[in-house]
Protein backbone atom coordinates (compact mmCIF):
# COMPACT_ATOMS: atom_id res chain seq x y z
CA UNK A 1 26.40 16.71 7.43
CA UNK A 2 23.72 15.77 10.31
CA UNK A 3 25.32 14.14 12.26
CA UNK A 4 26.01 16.58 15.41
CA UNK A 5 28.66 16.26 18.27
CA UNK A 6 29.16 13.91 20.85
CA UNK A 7 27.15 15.74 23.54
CA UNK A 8 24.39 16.82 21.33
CA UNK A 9 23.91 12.65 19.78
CA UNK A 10 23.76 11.90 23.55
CA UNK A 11 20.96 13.96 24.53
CA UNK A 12 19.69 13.53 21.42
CA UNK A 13 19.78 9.55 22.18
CA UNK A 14 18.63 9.80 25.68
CA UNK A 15 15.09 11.42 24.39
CA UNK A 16 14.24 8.27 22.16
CA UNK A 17 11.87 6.52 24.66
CA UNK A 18 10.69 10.02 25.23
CA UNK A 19 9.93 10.59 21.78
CA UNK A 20 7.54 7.61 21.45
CA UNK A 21 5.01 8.21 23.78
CA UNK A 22 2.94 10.31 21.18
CA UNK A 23 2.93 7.21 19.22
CA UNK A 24 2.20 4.83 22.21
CA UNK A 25 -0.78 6.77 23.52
CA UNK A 26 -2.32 6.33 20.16
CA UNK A 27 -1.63 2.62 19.44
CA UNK A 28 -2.78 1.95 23.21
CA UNK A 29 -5.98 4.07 22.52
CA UNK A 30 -6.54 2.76 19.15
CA UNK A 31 -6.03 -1.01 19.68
CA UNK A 32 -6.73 -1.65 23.48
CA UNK A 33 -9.14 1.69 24.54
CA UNK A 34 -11.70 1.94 22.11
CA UNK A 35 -14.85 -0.18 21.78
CA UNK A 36 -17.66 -0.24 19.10
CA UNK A 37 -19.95 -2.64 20.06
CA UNK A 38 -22.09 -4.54 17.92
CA UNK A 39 -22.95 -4.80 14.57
CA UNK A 40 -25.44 -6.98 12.55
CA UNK A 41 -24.08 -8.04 9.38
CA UNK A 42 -25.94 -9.10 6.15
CA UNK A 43 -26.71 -12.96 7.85
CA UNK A 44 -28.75 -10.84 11.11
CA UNK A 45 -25.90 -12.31 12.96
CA UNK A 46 -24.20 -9.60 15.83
CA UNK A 47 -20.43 -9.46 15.28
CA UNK A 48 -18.19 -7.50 17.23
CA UNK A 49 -17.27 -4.46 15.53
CA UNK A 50 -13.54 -3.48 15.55
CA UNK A 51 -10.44 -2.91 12.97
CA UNK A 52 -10.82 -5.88 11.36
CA UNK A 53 -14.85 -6.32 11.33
CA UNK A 54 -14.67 -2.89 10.27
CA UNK A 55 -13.07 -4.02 7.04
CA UNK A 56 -14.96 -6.75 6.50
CA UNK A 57 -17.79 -4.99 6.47
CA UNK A 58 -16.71 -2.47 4.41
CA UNK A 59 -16.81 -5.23 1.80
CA UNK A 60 -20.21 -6.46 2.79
CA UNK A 61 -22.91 -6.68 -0.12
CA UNK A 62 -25.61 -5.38 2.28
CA UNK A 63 -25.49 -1.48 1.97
CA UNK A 64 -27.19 -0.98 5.39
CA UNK A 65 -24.47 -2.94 7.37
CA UNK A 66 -22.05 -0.87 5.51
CA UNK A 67 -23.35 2.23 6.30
CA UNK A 68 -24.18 1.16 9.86
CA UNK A 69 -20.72 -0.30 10.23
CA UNK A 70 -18.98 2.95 9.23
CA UNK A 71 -21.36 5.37 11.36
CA UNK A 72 -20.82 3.36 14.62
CA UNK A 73 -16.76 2.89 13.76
CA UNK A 74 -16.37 6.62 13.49
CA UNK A 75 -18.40 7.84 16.55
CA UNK A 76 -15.53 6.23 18.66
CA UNK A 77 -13.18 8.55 17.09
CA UNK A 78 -15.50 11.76 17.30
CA UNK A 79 -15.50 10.77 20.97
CA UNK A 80 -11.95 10.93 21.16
CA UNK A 81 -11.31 13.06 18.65
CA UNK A 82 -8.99 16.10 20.95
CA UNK A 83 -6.65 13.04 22.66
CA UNK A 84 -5.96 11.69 19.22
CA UNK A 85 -5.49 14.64 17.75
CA UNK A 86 -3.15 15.70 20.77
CA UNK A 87 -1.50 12.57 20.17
CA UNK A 88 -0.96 13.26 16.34
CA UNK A 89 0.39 17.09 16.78
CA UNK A 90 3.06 15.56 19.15
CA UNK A 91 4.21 12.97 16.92
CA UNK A 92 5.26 15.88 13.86
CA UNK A 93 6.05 18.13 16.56
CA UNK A 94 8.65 15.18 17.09
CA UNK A 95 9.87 15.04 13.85
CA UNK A 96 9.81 18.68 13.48
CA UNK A 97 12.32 19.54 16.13
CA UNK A 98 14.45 16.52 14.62
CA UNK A 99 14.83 17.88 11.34
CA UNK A 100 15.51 20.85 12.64
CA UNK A 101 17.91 19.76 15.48
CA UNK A 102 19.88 17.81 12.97
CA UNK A 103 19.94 20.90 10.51
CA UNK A 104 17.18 19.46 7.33
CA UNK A 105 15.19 22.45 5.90
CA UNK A 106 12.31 20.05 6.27
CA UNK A 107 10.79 17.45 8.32
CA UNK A 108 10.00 15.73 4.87
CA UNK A 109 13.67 16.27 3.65
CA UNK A 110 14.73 14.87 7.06
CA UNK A 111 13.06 11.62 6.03
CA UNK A 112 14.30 11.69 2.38
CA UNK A 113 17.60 12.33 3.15
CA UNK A 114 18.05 8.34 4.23
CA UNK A 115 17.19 7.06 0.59
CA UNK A 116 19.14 9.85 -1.27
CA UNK A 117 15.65 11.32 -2.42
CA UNK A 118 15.17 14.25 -3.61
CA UNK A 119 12.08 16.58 -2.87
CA UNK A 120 11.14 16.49 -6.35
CA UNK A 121 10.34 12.92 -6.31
CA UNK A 122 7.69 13.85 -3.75
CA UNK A 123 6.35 16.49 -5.40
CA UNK A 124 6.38 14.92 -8.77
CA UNK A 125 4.61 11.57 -7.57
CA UNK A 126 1.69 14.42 -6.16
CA UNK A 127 1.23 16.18 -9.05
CA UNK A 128 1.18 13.08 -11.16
CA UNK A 129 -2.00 12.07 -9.29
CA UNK A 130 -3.30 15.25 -9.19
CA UNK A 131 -3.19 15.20 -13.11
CA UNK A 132 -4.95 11.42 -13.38
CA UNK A 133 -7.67 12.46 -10.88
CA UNK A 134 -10.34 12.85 -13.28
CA UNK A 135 -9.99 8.71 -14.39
CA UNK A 136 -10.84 8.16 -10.58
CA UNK A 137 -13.62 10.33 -10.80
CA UNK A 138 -14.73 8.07 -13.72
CA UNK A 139 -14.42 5.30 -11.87
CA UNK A 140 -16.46 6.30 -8.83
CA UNK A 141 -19.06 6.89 -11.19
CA UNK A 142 -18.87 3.77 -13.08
CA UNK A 143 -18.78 2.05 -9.41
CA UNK A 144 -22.21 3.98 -8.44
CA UNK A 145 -23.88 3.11 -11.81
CA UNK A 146 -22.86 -1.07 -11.56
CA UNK A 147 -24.61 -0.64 -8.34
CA UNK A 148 -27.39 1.61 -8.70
CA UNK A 149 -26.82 4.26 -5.75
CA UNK A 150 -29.91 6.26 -6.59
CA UNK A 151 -28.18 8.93 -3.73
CA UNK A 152 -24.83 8.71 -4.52
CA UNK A 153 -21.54 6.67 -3.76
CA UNK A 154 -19.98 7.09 -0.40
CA UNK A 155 -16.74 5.98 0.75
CA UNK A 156 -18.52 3.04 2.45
CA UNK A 157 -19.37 1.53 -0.73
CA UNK A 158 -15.98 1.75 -2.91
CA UNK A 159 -14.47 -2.03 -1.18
CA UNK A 160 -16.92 -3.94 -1.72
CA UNK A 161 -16.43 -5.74 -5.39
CA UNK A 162 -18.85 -4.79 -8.09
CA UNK A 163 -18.96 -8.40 -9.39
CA UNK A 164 -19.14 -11.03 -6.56
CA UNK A 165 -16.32 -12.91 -5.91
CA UNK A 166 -15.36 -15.69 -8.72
CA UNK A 167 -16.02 -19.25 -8.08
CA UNK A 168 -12.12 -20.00 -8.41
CA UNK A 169 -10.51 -22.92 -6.36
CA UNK A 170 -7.03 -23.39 -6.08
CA UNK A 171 -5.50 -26.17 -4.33
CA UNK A 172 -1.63 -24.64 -3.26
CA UNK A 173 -0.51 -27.06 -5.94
CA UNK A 174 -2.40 -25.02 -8.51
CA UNK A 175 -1.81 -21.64 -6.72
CA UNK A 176 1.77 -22.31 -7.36
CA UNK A 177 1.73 -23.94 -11.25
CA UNK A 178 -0.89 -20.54 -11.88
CA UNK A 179 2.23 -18.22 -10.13
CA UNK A 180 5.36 -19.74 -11.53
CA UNK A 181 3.31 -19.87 -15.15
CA UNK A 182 2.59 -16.32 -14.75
CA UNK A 183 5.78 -15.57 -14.34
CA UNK A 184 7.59 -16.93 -16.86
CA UNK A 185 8.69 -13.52 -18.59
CA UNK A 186 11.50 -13.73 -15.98
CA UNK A 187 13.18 -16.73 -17.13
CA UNK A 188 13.89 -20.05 -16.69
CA UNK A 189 15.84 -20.10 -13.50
CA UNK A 190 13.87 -17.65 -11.79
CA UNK A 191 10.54 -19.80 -11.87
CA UNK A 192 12.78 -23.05 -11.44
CA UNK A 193 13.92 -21.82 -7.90
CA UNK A 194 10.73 -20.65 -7.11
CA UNK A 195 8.69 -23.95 -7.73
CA UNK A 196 11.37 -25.73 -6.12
CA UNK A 197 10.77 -23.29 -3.11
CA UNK A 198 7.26 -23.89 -2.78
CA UNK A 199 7.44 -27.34 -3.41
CA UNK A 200 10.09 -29.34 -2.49
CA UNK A 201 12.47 -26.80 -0.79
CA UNK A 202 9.34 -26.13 1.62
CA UNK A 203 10.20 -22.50 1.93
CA UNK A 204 6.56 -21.81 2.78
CA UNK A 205 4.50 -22.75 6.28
CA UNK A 206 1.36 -22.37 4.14
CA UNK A 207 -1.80 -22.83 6.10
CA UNK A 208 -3.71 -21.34 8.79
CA UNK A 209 -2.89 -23.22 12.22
CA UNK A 210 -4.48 -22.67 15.97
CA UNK A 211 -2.01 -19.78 17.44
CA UNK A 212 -0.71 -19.29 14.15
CA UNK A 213 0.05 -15.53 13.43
CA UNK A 214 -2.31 -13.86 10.89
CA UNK A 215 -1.49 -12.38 7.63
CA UNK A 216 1.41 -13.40 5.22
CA UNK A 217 5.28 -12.15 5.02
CA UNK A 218 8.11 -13.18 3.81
CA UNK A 219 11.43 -13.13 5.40
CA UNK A 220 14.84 -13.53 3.93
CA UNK A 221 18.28 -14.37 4.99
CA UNK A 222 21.87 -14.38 4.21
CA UNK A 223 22.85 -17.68 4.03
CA UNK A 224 19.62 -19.56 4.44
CA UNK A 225 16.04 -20.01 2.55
CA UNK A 226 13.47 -16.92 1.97
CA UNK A 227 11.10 -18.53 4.27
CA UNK A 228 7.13 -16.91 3.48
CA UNK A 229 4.23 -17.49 6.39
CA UNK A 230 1.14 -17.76 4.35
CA UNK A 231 -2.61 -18.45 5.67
CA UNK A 232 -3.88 -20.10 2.32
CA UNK A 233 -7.15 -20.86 1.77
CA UNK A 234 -7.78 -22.59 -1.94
CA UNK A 235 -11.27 -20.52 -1.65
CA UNK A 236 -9.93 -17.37 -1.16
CA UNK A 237 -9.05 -16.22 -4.86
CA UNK A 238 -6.58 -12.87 -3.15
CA UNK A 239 -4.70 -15.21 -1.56
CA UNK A 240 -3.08 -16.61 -5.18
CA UNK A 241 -1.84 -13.13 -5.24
CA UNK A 242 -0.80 -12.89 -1.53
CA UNK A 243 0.96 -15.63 -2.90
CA UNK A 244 3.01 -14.08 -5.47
CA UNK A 245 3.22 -10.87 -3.66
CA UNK A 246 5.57 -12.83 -1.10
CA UNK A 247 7.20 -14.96 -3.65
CA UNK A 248 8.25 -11.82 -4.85
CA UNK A 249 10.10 -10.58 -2.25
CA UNK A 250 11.47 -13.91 -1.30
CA UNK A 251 13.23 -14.07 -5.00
CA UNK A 252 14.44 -10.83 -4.08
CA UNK A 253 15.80 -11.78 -1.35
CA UNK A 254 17.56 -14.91 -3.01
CA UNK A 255 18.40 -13.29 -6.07
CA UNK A 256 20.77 -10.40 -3.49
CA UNK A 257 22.05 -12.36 -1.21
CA UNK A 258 23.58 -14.61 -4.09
CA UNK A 259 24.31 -11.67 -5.58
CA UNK A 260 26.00 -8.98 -2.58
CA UNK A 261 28.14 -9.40 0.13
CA UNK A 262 26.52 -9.21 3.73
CA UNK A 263 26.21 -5.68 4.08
CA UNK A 264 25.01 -4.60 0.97
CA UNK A 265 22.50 -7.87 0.56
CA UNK A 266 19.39 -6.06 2.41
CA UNK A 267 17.05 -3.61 0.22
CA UNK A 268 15.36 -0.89 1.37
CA UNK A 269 11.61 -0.74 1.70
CA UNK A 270 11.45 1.75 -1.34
CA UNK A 271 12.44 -0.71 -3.53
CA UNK A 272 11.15 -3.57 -1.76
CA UNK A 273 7.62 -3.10 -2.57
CA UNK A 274 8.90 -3.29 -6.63
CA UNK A 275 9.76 -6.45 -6.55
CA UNK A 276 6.47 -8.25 -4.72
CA UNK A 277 3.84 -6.09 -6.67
CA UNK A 278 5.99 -6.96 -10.09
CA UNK A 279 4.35 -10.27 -9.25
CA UNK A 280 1.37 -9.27 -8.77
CA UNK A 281 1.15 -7.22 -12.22
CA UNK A 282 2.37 -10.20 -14.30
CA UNK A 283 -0.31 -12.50 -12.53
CA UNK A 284 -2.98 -9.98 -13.04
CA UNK A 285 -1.72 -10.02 -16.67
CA UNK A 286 -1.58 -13.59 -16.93
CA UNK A 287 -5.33 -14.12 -15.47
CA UNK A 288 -6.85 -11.10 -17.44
CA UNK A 289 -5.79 -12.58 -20.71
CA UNK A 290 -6.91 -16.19 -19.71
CA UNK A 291 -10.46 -15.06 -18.45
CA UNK A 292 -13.21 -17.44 -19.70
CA UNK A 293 -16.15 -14.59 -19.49
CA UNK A 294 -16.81 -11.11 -19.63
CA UNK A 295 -17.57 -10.96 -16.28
CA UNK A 296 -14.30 -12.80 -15.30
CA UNK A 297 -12.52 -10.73 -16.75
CA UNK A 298 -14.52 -7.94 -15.57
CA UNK A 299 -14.01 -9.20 -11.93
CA UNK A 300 -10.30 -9.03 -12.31
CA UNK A 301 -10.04 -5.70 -13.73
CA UNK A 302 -12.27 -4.33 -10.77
CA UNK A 303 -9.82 -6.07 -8.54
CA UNK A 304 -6.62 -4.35 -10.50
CA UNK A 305 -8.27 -1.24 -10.38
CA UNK A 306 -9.31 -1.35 -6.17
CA UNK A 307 -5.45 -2.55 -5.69
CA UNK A 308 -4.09 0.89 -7.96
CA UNK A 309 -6.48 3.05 -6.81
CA UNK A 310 -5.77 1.78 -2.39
CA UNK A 311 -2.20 2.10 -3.58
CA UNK A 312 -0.88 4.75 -5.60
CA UNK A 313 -4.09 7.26 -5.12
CA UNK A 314 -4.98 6.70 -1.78
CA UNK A 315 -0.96 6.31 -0.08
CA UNK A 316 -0.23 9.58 -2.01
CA UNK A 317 -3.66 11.32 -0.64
CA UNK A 318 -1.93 9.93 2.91
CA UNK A 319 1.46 11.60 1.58
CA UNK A 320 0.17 14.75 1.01
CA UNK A 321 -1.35 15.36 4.23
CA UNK A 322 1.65 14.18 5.92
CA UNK A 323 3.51 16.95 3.57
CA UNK A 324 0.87 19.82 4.73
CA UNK A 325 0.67 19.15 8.45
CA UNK A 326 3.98 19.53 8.69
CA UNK A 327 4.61 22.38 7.11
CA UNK A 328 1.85 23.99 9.39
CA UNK A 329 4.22 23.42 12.42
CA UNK A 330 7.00 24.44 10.63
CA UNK A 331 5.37 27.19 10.03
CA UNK A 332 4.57 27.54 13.48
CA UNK A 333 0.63 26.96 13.38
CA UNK A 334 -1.36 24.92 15.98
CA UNK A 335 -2.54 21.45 14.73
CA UNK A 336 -5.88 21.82 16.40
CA UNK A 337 -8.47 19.41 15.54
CA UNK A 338 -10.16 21.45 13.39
CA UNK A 339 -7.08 22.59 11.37
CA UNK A 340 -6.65 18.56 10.97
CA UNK A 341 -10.11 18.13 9.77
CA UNK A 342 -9.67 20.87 7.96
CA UNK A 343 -6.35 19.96 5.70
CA UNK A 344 -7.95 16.53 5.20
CA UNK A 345 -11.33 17.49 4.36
CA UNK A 346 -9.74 19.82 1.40
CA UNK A 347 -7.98 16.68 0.09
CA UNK A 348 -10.83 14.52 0.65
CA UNK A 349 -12.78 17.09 -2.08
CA UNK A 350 -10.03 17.01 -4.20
CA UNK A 351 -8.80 13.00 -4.72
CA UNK A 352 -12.99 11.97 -4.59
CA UNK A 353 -13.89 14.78 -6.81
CA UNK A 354 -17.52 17.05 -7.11
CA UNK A 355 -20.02 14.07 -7.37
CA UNK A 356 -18.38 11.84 -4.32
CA UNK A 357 -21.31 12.30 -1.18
CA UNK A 358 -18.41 12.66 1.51
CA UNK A 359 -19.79 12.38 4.55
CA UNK A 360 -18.58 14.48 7.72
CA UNK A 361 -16.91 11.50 9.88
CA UNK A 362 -15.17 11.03 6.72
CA UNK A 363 -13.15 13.75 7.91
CA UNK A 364 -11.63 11.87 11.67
CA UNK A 365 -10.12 9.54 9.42
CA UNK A 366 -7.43 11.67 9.73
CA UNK A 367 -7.40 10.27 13.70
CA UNK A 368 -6.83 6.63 13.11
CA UNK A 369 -4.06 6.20 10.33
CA UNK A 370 -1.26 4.72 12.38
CA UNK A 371 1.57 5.40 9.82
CA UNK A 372 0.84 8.88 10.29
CA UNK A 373 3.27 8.24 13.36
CA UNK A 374 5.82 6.80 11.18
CA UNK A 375 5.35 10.04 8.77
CA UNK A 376 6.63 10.27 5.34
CA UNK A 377 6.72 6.14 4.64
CA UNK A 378 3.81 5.56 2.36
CA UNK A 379 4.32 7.41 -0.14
CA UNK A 380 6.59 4.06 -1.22
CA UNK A 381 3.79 2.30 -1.62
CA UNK A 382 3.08 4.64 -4.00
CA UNK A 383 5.96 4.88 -6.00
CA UNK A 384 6.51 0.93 -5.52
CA UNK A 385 3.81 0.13 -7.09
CA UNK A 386 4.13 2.63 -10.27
CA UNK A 387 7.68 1.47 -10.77
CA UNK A 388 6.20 -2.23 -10.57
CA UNK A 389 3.81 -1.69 -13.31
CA UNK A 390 5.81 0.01 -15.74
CA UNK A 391 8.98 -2.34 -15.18
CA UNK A 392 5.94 -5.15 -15.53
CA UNK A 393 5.34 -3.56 -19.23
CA UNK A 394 8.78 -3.18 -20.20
CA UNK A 395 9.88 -7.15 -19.39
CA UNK A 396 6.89 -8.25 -21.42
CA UNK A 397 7.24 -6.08 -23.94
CA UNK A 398 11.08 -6.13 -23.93
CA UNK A 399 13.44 -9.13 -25.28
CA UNK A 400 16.74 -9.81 -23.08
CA UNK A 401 18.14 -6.75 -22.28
CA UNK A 402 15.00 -5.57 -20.23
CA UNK A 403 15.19 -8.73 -18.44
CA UNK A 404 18.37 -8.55 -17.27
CA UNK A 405 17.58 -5.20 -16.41
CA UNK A 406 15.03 -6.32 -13.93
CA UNK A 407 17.24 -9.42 -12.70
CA UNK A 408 20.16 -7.26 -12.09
CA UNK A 409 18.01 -4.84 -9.69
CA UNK A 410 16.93 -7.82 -7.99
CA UNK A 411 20.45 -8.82 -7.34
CA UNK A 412 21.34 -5.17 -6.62
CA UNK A 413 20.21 -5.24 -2.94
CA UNK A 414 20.94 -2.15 -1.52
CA UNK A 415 24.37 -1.86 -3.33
CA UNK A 416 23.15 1.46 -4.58
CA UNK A 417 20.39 4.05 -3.53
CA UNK A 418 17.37 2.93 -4.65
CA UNK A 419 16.52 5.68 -7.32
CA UNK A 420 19.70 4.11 -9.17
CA UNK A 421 19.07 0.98 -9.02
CA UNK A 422 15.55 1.37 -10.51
CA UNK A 423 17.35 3.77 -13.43
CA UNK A 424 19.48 0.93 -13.67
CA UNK A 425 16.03 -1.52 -14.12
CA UNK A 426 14.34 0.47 -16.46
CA UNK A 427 12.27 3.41 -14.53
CA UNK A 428 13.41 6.83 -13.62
CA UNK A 429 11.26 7.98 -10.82
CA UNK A 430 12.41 11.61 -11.05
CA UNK A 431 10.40 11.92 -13.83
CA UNK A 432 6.71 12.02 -14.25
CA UNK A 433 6.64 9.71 -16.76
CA UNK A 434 6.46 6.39 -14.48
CA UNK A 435 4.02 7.23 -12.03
CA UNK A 436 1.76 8.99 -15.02
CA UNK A 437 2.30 5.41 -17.31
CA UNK A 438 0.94 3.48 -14.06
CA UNK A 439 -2.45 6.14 -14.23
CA UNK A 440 -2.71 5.97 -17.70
CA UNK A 441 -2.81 2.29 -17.13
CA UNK A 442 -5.50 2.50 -14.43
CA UNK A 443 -7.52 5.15 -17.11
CA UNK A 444 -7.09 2.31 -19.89
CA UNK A 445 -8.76 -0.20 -17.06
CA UNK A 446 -11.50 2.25 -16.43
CA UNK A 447 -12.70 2.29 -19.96
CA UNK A 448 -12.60 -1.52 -20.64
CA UNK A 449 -14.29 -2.34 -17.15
CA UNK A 450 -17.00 0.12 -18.64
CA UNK A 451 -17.14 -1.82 -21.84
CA UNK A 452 -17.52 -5.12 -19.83
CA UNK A 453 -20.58 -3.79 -17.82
């Protein structure tokens, strides 16, 4: 119903270079233009500040070169601040005057519309975390007591861990006997292939390399091995779960394309994201329950709770603001800077609640998210991850029939649309009741992290 004539989908097609350049004058601003200079981190050494110094020291255990990091990091945008935000207004312009050239009510039900989503699911995943907010507020405050902020918790001090990091080795033989082990719930030939895939099979270039990309992924094929680029480090205790996040979607991968023929083998990114942070529930699972201290344990629970809280709180806090800028074009309202800092200062009040000390750069935030140019994609991150956790609980809980539940989604590869084939697995994300069991879940971490320190 979209789909316009012949003339129209050739202009239409001729403006797709066109269309970009909102989204190129950002990423060219953003990762060639701007400079930060130099930062002294917790050693007195001078580093380089830039994306990825910034988020290292974000996690720093020295408060000042937090706070000095995040001051200096936003100035460069408050500098900028009108060309970005020029930059941003043209990209939903963009998608505006899609939606609307193609006949959607929305610019949101424009992007919907390709996974056979319904607005509700939107809404509903919103309001969920809207209802759960007052467990994050908890946990702020639990976060500024373990660390004795006398003045308050800023945003600059909610990545760096509580505990410091565990003294946990793992050669990538024992990364991979601690993944498969965790993962036994899903059955005998699942793990089988797997260690055979990480062993023998060599499906994995595991280690850091001079001109090696950074990062991990994994990428699957047809009619050939899931191969997964890793960067292991035995030192690095994330990296175990980097680990099984990619194993995940490499099973995936094997389990469709044994499964569909060649055009229905590839799965969409909504459900994509199920299948990789599965893994990463049951080896959060498996480690919580084998924890040899209290403050093991507690390490790992801070870590579950930083991954739920970056990925269903924060993505949907992203989500919404993608939602409300929108509708201010479409309602035919400029996107001025200060109605950007505006809508996202609002939600910042809201999702860090009354006794979060938010300070004012906090606000230009809004200026360097680059899926905000891709608009209307994270909220999967958000619903990925609440699916994963309640499937997660329903395979561990459940006997057969919930596991071949789960097994047959993974073989399901996009022979459906996605919302059935996770109905099909176990989870109905029309309802509330998935993304509000994945809260309740972070809420029930919450209290026993409090417990534990």
């Amino acid at each position: 119903p979209h789909t316009l004539g012949k003339k129209e989908e050739h202009l239409l097609a001729m403006q797709g270079q066109m269309s970009e350049a909102s989204n190129q004058i950002f990423r060219q601003l953003n990762d060639a233009d701007l400079k930060w200079g130099m930062v002294k981190n917790e050693r007195g050494e001078l580093v380089e500040l830039g994306h990825s110094a910034f988020s290292a020291f974000l996690h720093s255990p020295s408060r000042k070169v937090r706070r000095e990091a995040f001051h200096k990091y936003y100035a460069q945008y408050d500098a900028h601040k009108n060309t970005i935000a020029a930059a941003l207004n043209g990209s939903v312009q963009r998608d505006v005057y899609y939606a609307r050239a193609r006949g959607y009510g929305s610019a949101v039900g424009s992007a919907l519309f390709h996974d056979n989503v319904p607005m509700s699911v939107y809404d509903s995943l919103i309001g969920s975390v809207h209802r759960n907010l007052p467990s994050l507020y908890r946990y702020y405050e639990l976060r500024r007591r373990a660390m004795k902020l006398k003045d308050g918790i800023h945003q600059y001090d909610t990545y760096v861990p509580i505990l410091t990091d565990l003294d946990k080795r793992h050669t990538w033989d024992q990364a991979v006997r601690v993944v498969v082990d965790a993962l036994c719930p899903l059955g005998d030939e699942y793990c089988r292939t797997l260690r055979e895939g990480l062993t023998s099979a060599r499906w994995s270039d595991r280690y850091p390399n001079a001109g090696k990309q950074s990062g991990a992924f994994s990428y699957g094929t047809f009619d050939g091995a899931p191969y997964i680029m890793m960067n292991y480090q035995p030192d690095v205790l994330d990296h175990v779960f980097t680990l099984a996040h990619e194993a995940g979607h490499s099973m995936h991968s094997w389990y469709s394309a044994r499964s569909q023929p060649f055009q229905y083998y590839g799965y969409t990114i909504f459900v994509a994201e199920v299948a990789s942070t599965f893994n990463e529930q049951l080896l959060a699972k498996h480690m919580m329950e084998r924890a040899k201290t209290d403050r093991e344990r507690a390490y790992l629970i801070n870590r579950q709770l930083d991954g739920i809280r970056g990925t269903i709180i924060r993505q949907t806090m992203f989500a919404e603001f993608e939602k409300v800028i929108h509708a201010l074009v479409e309602a035919g309202e400029p996107l001025t800077v200060d109605a950007l800092r505006g809508e996202y200062r609002k939600l910042l009040d809201l999702y860090f609640g009354p006794d979060f000390v938010i300070d004012s750069e906090l606000e230009l935030e809004c200026l360097r998210i680059p899926h905000f140019y891709r608009a209307f994609y994270v909220y999967k991150y958000a619903t990925g991850l609440s699916a994963a956790i309640a499937l997660s609980e329903r395979v561990t809980n459940g006997g057969a029939r919930e596991l071949d539940d789960y097994l047959g989604f993974l073989r399901g590869g996009c022979s459906k649309w996605p919302l059935d084939l996770l109905r099909d697995a176990g989870v109905d994300m029309e309802k509330p009741e998935t993304v509000d069991t994945a809260l309740s879940y972070f809420g029930k971490l919450v209290g026993e992290l409090e417990e534990l320190l």
